[in-house]
PDB file of N, CA and C in Angstrom:
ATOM      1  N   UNK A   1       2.292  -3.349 -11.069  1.00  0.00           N
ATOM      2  CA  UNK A   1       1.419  -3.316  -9.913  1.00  0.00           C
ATOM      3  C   UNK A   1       0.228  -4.236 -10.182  1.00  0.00           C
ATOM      4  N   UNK A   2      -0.090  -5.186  -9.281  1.00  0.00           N
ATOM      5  CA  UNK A   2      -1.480  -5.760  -9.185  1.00  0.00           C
ATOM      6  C   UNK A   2      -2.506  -5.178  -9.468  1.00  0.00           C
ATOM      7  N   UNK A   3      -4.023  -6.250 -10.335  1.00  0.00           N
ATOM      8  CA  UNK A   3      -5.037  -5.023 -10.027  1.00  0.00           C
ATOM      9  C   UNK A   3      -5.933  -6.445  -9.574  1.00  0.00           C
ATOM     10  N   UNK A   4      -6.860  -5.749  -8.990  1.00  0.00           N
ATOM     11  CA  UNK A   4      -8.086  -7.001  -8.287  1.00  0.00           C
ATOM     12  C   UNK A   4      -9.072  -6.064  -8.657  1.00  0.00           C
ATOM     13  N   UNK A   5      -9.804  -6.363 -10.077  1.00  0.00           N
ATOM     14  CA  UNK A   5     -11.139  -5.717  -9.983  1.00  0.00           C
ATOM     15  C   UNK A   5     -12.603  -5.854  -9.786  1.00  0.00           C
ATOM     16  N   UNK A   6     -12.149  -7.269  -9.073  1.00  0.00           N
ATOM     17  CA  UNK A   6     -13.648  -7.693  -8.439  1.00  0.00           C
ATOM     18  C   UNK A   6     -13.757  -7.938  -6.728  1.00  0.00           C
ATOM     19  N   UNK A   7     -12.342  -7.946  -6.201  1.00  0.00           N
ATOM     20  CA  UNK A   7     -12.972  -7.952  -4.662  1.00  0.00           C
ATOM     21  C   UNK A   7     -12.999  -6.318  -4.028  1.00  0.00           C
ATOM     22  N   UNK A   8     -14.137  -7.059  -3.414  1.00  0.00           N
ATOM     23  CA  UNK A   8     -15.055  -5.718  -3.213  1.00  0.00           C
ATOM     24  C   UNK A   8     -14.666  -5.952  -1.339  1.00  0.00           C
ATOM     25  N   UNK A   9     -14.102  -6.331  -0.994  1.00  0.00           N
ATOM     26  CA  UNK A   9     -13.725  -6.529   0.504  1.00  0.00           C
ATOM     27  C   UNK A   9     -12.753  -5.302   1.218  1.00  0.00           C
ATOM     28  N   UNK A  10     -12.294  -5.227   2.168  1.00  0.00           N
ATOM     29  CA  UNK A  10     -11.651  -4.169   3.021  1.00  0.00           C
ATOM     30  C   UNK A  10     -10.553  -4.359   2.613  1.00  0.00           C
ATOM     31  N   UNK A  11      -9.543  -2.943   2.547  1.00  0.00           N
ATOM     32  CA  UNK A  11      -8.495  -2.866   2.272  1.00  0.00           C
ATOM     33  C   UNK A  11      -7.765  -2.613   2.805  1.00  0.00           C
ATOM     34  N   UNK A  12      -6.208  -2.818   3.374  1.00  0.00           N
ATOM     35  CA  UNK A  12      -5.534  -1.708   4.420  1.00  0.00           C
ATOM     36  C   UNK A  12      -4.662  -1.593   3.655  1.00  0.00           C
ATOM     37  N   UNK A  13      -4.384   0.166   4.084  1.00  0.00           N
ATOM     38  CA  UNK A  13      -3.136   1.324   3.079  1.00  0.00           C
ATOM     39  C   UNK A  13      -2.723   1.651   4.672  1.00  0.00           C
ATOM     40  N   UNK A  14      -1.258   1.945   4.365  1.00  0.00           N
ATOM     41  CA  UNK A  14      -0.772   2.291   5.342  1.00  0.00           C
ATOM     42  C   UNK A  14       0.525   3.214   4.720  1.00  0.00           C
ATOM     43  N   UNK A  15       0.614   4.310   5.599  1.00  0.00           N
ATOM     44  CA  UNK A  15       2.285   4.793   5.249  1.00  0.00           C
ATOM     45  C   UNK A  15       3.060   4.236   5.863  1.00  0.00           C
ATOM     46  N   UNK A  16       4.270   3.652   4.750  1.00  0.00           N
ATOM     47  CA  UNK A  16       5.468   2.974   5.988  1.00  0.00           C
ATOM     48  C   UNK A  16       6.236   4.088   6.527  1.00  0.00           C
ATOM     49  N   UNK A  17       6.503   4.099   7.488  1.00  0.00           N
ATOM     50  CA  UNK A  17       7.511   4.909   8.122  1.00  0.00           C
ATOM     51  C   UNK A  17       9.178   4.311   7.239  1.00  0.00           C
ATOM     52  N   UNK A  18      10.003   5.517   6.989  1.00  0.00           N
ATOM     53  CA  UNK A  18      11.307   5.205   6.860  1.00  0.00           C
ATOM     54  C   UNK A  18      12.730   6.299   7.800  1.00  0.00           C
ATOM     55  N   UNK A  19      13.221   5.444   7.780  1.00  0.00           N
ATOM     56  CA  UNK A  19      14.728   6.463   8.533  1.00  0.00           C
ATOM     57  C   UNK A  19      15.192   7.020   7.625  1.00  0.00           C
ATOM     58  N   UNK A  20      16.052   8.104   8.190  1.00  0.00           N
ATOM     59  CA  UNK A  20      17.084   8.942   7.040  1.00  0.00           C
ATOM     60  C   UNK A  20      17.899   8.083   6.360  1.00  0.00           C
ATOM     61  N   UNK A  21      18.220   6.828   6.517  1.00  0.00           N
ATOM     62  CA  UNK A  21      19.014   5.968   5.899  1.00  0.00           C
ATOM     63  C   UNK A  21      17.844   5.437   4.601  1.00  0.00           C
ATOM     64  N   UNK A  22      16.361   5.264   4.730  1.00  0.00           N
ATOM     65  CA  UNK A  22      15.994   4.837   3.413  1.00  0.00           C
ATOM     66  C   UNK A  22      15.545   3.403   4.321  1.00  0.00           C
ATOM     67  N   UNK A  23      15.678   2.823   5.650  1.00  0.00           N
ATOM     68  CA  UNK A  23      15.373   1.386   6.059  1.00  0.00           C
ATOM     69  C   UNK A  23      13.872   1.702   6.863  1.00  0.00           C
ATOM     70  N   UNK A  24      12.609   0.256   6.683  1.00  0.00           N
ATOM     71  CA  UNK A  24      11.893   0.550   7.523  1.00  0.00           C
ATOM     72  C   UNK A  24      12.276   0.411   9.127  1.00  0.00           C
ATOM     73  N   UNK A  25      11.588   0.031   9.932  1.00  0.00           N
ATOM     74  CA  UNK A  25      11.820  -0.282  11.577  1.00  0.00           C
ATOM     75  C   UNK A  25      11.941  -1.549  11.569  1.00  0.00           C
ATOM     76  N   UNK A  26      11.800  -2.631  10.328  1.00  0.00           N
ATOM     77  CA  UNK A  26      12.530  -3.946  10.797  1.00  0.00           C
ATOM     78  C   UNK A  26      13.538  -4.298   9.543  1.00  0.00           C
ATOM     79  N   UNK A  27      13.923  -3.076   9.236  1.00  0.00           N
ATOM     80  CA  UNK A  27      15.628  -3.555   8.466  1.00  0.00           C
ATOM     81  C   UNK A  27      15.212  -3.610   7.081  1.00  0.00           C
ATOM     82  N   UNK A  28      13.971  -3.268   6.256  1.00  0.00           N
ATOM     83  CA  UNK A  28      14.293  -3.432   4.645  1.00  0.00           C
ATOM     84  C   UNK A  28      14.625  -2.259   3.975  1.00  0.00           C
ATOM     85  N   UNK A  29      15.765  -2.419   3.363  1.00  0.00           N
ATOM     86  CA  UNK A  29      15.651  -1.261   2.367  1.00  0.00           C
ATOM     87  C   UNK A  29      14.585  -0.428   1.207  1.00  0.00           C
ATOM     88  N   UNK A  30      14.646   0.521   1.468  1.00  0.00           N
ATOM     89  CA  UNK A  30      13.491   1.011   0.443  1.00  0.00           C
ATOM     90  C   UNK A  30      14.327   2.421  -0.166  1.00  0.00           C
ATOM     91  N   UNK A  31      15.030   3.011   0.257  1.00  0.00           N
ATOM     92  CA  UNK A  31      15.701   3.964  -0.245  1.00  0.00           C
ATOM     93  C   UNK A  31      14.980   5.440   0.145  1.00  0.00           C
ATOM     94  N   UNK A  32      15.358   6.316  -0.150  1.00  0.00           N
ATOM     95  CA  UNK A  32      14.909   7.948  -0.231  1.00  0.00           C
ATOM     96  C   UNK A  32      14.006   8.074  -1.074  1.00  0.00           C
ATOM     97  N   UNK A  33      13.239   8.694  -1.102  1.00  0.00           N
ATOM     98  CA  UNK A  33      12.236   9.303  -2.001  1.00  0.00           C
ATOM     99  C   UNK A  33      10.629   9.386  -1.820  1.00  0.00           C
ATOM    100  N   UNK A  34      10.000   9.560  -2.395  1.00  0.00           N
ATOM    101  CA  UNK A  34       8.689   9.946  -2.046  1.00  0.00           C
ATOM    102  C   UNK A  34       8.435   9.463  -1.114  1.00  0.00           C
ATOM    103  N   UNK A  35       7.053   9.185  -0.481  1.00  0.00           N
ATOM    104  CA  UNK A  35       6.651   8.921   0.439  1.00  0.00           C
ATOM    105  C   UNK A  35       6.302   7.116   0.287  1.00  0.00           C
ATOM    106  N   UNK A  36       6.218   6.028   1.131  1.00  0.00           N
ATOM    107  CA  UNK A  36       6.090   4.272   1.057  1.00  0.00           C
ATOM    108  C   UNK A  36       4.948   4.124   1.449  1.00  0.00           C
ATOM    109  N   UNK A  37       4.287   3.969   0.533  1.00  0.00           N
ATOM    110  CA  UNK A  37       3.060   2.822   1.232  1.00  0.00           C
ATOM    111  C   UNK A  37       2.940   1.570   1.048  1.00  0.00           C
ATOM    112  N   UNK A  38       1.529   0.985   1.999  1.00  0.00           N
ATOM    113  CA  UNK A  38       1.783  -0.739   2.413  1.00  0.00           C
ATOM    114  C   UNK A  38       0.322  -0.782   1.747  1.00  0.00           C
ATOM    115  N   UNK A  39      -0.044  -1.520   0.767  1.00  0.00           N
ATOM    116  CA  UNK A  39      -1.472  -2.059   0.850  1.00  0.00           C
ATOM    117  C   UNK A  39      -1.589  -3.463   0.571  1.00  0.00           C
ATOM    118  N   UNK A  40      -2.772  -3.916   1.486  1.00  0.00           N
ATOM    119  CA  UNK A  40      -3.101  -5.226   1.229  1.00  0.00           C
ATOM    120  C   UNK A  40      -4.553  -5.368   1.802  1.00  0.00           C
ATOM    121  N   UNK A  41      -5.196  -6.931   0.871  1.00  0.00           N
ATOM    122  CA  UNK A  41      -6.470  -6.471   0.930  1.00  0.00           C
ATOM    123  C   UNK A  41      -6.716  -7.879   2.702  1.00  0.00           C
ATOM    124  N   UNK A  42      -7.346  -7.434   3.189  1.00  0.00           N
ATOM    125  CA  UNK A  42      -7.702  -7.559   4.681  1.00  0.00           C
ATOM    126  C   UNK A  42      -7.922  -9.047   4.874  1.00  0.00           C
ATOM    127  N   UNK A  43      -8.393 -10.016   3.633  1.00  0.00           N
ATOM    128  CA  UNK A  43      -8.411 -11.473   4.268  1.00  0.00           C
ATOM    129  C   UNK A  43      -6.868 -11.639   3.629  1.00  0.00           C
ATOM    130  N   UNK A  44      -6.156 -11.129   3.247  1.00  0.00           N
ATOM    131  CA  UNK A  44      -5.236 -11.781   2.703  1.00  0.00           C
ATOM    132  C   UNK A  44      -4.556 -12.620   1.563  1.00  0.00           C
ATOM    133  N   UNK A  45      -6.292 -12.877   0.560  1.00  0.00           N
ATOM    134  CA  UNK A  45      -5.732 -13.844  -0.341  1.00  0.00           C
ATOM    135  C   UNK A  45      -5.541 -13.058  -1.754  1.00  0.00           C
ATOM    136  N   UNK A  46      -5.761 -11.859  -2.070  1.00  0.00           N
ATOM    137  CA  UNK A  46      -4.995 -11.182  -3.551  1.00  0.00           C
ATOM    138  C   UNK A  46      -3.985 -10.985  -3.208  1.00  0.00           C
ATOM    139  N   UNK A  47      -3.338 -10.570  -1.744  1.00  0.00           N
ATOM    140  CA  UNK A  47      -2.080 -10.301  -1.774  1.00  0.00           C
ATOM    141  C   UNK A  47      -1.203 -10.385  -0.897  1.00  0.00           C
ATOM    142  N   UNK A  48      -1.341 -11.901  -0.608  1.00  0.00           N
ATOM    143  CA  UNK A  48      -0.522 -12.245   0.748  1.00  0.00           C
ATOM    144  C   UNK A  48      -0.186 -11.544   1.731  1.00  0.00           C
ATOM    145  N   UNK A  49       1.369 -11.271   0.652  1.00  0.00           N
ATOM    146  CA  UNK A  49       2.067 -10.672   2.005  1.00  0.00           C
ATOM    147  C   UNK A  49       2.018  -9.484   1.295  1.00  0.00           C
ATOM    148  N   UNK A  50       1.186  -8.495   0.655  1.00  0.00           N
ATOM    149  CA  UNK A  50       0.775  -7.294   0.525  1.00  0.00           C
ATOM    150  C   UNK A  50       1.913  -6.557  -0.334  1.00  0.00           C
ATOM    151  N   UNK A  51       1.397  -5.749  -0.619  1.00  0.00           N
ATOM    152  CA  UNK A  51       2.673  -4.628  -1.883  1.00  0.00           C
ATOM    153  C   UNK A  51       2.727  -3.292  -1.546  1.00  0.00           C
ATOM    154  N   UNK A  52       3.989  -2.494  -1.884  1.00  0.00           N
ATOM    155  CA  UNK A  52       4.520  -1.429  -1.505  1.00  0.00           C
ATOM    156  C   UNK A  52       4.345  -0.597  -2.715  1.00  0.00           C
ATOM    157  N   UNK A  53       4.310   0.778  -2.566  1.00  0.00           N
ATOM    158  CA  UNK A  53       4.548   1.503  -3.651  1.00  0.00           C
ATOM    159  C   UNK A  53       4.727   2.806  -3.228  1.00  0.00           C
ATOM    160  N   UNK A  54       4.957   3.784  -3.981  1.00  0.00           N
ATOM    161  CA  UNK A  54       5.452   5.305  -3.685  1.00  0.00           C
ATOM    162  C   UNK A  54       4.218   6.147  -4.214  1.00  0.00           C
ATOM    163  N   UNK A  55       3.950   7.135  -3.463  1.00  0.00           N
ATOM    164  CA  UNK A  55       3.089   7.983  -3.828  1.00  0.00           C
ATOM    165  C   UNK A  55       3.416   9.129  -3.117  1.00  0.00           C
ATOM    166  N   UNK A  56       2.437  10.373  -3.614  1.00  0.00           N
ATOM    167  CA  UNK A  56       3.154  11.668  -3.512  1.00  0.00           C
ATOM    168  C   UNK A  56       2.855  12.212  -2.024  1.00  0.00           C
ATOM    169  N   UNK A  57       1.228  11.461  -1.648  1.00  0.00           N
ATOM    170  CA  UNK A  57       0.473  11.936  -0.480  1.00  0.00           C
ATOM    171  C   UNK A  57      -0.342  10.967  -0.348  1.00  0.00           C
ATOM    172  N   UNK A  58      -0.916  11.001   0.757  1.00  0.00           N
ATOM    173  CA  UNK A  58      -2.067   9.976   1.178  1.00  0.00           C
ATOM    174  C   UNK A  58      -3.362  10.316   0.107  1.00  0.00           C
ATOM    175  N   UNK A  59      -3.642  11.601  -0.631  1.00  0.00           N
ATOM    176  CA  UNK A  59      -4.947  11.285  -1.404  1.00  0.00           C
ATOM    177  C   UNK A  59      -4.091  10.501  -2.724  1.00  0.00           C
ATOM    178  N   UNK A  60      -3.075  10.731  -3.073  1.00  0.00           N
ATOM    179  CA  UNK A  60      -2.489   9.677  -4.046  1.00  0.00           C
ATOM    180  C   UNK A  60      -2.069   8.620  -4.019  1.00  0.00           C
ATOM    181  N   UNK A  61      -1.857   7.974  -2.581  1.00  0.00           N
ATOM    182  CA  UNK A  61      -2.257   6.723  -1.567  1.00  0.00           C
ATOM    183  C   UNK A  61      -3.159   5.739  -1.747  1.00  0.00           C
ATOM    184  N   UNK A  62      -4.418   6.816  -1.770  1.00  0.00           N
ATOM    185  CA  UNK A  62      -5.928   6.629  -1.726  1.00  0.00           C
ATOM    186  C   UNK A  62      -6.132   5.985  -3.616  1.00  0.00           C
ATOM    187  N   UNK A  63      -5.523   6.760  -4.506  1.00  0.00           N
ATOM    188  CA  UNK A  63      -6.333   6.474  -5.672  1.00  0.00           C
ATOM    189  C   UNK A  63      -4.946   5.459  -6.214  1.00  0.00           C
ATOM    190  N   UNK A  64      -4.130   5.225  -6.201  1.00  0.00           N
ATOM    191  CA  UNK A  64      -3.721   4.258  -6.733  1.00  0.00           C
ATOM    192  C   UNK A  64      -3.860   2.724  -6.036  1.00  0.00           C
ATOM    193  N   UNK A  65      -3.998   2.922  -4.476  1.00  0.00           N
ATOM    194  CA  UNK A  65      -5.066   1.582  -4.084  1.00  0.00           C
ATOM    195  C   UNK A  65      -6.582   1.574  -4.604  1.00  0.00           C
ATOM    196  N   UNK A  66      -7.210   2.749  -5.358  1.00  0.00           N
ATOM    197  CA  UNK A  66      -8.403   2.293  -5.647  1.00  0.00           C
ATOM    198  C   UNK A  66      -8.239   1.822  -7.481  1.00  0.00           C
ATOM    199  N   UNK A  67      -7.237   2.382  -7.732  1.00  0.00           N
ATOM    200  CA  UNK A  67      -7.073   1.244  -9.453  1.00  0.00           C
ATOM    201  C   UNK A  67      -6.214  -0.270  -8.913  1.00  0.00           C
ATOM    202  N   UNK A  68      -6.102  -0.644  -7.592  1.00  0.00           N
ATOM    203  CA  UNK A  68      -5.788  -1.818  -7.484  1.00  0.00           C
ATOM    204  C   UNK A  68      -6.995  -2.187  -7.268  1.00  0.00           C
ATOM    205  N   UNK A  69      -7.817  -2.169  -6.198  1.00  0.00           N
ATOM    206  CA  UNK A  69      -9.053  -2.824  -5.741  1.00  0.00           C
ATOM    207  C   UNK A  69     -10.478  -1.628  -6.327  1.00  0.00           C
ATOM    208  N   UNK A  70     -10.453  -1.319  -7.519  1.00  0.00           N
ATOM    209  CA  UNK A  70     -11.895  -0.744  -7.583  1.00  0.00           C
ATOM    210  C   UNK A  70     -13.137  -0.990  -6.669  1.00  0.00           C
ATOM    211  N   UNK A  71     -13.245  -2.074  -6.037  1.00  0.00           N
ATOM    212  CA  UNK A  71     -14.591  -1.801  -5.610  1.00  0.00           C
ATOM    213  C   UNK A  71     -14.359  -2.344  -4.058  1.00  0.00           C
ATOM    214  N   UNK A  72     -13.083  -2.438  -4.105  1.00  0.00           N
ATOM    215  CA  UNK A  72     -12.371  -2.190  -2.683  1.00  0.00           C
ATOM    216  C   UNK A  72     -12.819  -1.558  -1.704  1.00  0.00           C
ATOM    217  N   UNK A  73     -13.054  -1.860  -0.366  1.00  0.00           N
ATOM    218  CA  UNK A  73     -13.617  -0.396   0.567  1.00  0.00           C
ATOM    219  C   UNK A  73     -11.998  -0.226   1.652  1.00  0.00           C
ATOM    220  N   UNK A  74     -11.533   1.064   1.319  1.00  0.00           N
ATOM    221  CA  UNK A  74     -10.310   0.964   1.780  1.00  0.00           C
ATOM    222  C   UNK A  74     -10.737   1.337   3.887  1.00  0.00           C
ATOM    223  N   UNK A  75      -9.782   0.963   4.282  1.00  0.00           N
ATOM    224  CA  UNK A  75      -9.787   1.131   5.908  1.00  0.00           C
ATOM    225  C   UNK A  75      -9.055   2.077   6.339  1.00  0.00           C
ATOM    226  N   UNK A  76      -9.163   2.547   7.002  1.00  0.00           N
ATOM    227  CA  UNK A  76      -9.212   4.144   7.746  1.00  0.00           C
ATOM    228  C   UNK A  76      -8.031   3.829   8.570  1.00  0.00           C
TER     229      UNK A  76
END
């Protein structure tokens, strides 16, 4: 996993939605299991096209985007 520990800029976390098959709503596989999230930081340049990861809940959502962007201000 990426870490950016100096931009201090806006972040967006998002839960991806998945189907019972494990696909998002435009066809990628991600499989069964915990819950998908999307983060990326808001101008775009640590992480383009942004990174996925699994977490248990949105407050565990919350803290493994904040050991990516420590001084990150995440978006609501």
């Amino acid at each position: 996993m990426s870490t950016f520990p100096d931009y201090a800029g806006r972040i967006t976390l998002k839960r991806e939605r998945l189907n019972s098959g494990g696909y998002t709503a435009d066809g990628t596989y991600f499989g069964i299991g915990a819950p998908l999230y999307f983060v990326q930081d808001y101008d775009g340049h640590c992480l383009p096209h942004g990174e996925y990861f699994r977490a248990q809940d949105r407050e565990d959502a919350v803290a493994i985007a904040r050991s990516m962007f420590p001084k990150g201000k995440i978006r609501k």
